[in-house]
C-alpha atoms as a PDB file:
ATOM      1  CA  UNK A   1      -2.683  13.957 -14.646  1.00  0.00           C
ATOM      2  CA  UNK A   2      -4.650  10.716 -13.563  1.00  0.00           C
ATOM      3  CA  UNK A   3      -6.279  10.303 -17.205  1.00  0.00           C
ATOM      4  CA  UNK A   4      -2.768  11.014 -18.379  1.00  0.00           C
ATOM      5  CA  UNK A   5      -1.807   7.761 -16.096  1.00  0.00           C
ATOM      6  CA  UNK A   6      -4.325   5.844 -16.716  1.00  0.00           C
ATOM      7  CA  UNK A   7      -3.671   5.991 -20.434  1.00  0.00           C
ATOM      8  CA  UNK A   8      -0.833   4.994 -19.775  1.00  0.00           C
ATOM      9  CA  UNK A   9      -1.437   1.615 -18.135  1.00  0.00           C
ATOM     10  CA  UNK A  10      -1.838   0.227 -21.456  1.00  0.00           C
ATOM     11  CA  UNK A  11      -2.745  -3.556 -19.336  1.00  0.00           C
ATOM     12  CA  UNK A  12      -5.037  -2.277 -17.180  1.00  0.00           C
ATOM     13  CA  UNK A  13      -2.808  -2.878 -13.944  1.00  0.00           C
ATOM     14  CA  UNK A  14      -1.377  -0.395 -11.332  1.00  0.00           C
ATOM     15  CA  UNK A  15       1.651   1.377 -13.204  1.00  0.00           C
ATOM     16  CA  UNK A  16       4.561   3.229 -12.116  1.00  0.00           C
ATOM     17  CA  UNK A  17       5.396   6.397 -12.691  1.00  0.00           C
ATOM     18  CA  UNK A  18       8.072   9.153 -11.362  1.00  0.00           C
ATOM     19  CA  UNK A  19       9.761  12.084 -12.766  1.00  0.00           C
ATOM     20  CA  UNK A  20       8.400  11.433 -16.187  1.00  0.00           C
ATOM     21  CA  UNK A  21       5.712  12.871 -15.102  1.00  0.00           C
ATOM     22  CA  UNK A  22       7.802  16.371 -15.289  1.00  0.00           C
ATOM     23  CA  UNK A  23       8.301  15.729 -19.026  1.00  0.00           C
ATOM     24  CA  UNK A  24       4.634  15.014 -19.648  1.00  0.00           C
ATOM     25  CA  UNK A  25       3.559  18.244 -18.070  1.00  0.00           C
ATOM     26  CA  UNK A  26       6.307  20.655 -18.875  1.00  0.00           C
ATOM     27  CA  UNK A  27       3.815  23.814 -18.152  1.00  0.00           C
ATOM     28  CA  UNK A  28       3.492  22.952 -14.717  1.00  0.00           C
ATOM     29  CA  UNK A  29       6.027  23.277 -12.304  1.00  0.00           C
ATOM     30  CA  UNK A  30       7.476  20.402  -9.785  1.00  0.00           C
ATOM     31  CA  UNK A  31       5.291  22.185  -7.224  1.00  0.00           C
ATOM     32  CA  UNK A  32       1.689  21.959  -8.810  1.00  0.00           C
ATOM     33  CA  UNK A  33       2.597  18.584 -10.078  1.00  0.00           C
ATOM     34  CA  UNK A  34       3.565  17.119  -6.831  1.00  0.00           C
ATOM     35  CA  UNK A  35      -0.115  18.924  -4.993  1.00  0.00           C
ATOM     36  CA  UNK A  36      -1.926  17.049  -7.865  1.00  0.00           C
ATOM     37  CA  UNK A  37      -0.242  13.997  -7.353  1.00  0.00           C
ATOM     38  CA  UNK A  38      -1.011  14.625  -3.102  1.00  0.00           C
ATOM     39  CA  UNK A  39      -4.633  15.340  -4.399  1.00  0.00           C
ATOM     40  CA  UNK A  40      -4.706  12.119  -6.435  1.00  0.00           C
ATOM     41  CA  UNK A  41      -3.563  10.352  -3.187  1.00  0.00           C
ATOM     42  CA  UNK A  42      -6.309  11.452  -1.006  1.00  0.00           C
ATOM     43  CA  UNK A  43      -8.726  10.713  -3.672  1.00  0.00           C
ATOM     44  CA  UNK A  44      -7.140   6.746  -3.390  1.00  0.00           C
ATOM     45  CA  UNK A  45      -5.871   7.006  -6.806  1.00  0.00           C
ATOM     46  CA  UNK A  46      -2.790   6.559  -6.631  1.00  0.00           C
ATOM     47  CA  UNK A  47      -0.162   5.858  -4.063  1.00  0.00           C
ATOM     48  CA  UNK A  48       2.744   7.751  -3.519  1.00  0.00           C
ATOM     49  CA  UNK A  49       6.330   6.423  -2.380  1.00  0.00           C
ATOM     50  CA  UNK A  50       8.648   9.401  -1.355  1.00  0.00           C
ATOM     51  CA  UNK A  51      12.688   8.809  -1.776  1.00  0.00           C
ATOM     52  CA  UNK A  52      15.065  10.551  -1.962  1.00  0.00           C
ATOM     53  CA  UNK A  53      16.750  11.923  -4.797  1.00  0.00           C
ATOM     54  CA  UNK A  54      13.887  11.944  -7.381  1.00  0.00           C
ATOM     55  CA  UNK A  55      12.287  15.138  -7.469  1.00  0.00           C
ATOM     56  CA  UNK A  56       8.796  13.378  -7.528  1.00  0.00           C
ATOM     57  CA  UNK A  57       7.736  10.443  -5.498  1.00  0.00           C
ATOM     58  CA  UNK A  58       7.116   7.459  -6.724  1.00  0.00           C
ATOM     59  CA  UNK A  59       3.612   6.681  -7.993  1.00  0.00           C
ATOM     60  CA  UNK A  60       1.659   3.719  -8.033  1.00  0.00           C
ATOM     61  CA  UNK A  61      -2.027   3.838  -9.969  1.00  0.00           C
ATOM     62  CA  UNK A  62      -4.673   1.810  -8.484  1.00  0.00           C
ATOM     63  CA  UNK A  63      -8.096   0.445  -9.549  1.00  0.00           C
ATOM     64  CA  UNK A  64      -9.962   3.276  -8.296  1.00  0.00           C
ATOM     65  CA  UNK A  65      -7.943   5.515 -11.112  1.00  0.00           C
ATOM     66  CA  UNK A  66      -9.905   2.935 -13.737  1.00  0.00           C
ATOM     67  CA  UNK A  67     -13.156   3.535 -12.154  1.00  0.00           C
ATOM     68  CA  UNK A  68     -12.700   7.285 -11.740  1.00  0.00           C
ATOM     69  CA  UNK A  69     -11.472   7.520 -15.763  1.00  0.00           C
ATOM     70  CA  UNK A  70     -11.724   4.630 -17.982  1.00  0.00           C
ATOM     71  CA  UNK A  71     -15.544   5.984 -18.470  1.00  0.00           C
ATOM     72  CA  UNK A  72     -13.829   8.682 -20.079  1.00  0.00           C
ATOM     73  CA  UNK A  73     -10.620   7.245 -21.889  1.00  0.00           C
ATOM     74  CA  UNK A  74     -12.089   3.955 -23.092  1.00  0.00           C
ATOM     75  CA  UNK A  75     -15.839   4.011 -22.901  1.00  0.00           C
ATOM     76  CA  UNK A  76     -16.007   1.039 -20.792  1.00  0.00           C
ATOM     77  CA  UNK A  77     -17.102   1.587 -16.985  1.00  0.00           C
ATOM     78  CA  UNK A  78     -14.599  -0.839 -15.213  1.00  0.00           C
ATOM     79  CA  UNK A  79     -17.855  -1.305 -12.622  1.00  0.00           C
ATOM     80  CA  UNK A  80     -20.217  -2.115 -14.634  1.00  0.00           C
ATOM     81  CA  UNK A  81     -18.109  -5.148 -16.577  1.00  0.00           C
ATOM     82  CA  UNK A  82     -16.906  -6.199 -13.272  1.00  0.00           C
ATOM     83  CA  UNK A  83     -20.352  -7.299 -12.532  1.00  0.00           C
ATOM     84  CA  UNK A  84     -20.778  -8.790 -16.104  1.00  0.00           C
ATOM     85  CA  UNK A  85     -17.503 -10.557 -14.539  1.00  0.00           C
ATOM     86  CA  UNK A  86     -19.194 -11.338 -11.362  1.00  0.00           C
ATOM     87  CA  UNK A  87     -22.472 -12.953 -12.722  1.00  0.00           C
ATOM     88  CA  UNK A  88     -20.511 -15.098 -15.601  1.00  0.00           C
ATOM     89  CA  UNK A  89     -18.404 -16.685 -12.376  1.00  0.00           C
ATOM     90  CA  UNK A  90     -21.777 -16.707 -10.614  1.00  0.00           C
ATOM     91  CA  UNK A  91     -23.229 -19.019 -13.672  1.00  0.00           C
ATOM     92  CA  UNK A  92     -20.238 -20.826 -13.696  1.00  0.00           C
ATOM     93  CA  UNK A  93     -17.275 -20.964 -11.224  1.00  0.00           C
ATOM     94  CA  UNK A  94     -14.963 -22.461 -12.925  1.00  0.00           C
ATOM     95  CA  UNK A  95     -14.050 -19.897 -15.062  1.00  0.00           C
ATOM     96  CA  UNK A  96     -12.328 -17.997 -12.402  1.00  0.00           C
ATOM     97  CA  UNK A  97     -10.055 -20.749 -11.542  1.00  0.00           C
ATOM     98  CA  UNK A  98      -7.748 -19.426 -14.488  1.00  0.00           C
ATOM     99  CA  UNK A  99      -7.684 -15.587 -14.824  1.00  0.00           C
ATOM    100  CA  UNK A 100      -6.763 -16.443 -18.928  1.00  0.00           C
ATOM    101  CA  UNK A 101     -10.155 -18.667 -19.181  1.00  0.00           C
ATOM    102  CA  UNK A 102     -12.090 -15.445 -17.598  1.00  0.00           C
ATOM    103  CA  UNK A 103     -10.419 -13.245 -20.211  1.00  0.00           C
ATOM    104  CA  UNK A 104     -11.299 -15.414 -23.166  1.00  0.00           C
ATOM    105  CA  UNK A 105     -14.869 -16.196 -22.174  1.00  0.00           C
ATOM    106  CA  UNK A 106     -15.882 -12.587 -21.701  1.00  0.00           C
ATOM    107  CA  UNK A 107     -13.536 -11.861 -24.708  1.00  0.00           C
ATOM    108  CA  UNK A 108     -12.489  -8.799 -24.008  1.00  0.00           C
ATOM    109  CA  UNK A 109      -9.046  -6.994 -24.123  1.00  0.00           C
ATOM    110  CA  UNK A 110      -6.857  -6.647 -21.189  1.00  0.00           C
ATOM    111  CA  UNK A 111      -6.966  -3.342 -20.409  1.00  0.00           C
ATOM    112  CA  UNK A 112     -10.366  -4.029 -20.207  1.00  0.00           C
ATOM    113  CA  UNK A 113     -10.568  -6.878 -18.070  1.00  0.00           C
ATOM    114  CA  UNK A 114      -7.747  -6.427 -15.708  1.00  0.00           C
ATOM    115  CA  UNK A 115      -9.701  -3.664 -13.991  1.00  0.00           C
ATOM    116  CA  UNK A 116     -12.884  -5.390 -13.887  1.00  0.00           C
ATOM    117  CA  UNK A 117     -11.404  -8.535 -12.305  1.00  0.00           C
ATOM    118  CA  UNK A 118      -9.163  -6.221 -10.032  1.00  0.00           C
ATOM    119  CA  UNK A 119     -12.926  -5.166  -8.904  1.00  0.00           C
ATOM    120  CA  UNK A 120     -13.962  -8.618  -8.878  1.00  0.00           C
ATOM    121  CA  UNK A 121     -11.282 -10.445  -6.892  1.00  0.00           C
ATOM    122  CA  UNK A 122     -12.086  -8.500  -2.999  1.00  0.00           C
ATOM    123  CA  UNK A 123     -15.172 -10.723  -3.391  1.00  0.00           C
ATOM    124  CA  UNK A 124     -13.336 -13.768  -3.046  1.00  0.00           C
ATOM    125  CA  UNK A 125     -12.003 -15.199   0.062  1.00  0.00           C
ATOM    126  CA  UNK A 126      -7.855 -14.851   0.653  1.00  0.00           C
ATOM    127  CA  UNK A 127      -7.160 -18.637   0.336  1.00  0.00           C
ATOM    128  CA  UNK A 128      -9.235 -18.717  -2.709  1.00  0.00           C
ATOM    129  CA  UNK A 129      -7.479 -15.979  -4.494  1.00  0.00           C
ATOM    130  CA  UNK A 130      -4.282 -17.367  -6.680  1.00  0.00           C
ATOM    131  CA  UNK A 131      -1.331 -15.459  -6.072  1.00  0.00           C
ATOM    132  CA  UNK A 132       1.807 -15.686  -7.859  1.00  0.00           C
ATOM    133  CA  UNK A 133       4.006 -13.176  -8.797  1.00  0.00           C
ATOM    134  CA  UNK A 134       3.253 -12.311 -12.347  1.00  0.00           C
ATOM    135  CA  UNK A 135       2.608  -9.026 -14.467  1.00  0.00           C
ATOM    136  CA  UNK A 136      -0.412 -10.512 -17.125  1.00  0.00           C
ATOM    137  CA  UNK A 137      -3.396 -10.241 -14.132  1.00  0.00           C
ATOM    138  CA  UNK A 138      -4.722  -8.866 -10.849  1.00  0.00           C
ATOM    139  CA  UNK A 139      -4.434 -12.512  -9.821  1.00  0.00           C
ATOM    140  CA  UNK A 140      -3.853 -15.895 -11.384  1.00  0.00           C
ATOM    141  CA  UNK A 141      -7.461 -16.735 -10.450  1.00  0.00           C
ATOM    142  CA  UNK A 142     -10.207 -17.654  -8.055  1.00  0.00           C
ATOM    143  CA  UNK A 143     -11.315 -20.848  -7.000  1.00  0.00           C
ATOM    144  CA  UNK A 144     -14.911 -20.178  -5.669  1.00  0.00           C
ATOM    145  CA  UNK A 145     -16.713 -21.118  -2.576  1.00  0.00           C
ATOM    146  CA  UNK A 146     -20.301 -21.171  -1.968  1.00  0.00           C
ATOM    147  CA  UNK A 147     -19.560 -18.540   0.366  1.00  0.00           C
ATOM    148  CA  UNK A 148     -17.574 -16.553  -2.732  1.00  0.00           C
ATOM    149  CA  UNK A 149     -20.881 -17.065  -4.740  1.00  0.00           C
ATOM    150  CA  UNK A 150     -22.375 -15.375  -1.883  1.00  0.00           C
ATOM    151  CA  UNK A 151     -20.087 -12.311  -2.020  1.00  0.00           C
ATOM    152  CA  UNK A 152     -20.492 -11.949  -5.670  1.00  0.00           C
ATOM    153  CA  UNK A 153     -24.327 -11.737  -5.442  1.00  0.00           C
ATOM    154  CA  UNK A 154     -24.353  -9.254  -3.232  1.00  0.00           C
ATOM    155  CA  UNK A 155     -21.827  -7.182  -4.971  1.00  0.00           C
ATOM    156  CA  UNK A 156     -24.052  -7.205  -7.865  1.00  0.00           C
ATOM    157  CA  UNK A 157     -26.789  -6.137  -6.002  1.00  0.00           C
ATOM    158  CA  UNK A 158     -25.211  -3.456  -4.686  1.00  0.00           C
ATOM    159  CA  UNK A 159     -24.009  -2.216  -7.664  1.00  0.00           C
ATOM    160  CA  UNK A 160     -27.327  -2.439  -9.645  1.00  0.00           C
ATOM    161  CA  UNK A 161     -28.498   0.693 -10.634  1.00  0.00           C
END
């Protein structure tokens, strides 16, 4: 069920999902479906968002679904070109300032990137993140700090394998 939502996120941002889900697995009941989706939950995978009337909750993906599947579904490891991500806006800073300019440099499709830069962006301080309410990007961009630079380094240190 995750790889089925993760496929599904065809921009590589959290995506919604409710009692389509039902349709997409019509061999398994509502009850299995809604103990993987609790599963997925605990795992951080997804959030869930109970209402009433649906027979599902409502689902939100987030980054950790990429990590956990993209290996799998696109090849990439959303890791591993987060810290290509992280040492191009180590070289050069500007870049993040636009989220676009990132894209383009590293030239790699969106649902590539977004969940690389999603990786990417807890590295920067709050006030230096962009945010705007827009559906193209984690965030707008990242205006960096020398403390920021600082943040990145070590995240691609820890990360090295």
């Amino acid at each position: 069920m995750g790889r089925y939502m993760a496929e599904h996120c065809v921009d590589g941002l959290p995506g919604h999902f409710d009692d389509e889900l039902l349709a997409a697995f019509p061999d398994e009941d509502r009850k299995s479906i809604s103990l993987a989706l609790a599963e997925l939950e605990a795992e951080g995978l997804v959030t869930l968002s109970h209402v009433i009337g649906p027979h599902l909750p409502r689902v939100r993906t987030t980054v950790d679904l990429f990590v956990a599947c993209d290996a799998a579904i696109t090849g990439q490891d959303p890791v591993d070109d987060s810290m290509v991500l992280a040492r191009m806006l180590i070289d050069n800073p500007m870049l993040g300032g636009n989220a676009r300019n990132l894209e383009q440099a590293v030239g790699w499709e969106r649902r590539r990137f977004n969940p690389a830069f999603a990786l990417v962006v807890p590295n920067v301080a709050e006030g230096r993140v962009r945010t705007s309410i827009q559906n193209e990007y984690p965030t707008m961009g990242v205006i960096l700090a020398d403390e920021d630079i600082v943040q990145l380094r070590r995240y691609v240190q820890r990360h090295t394998r």
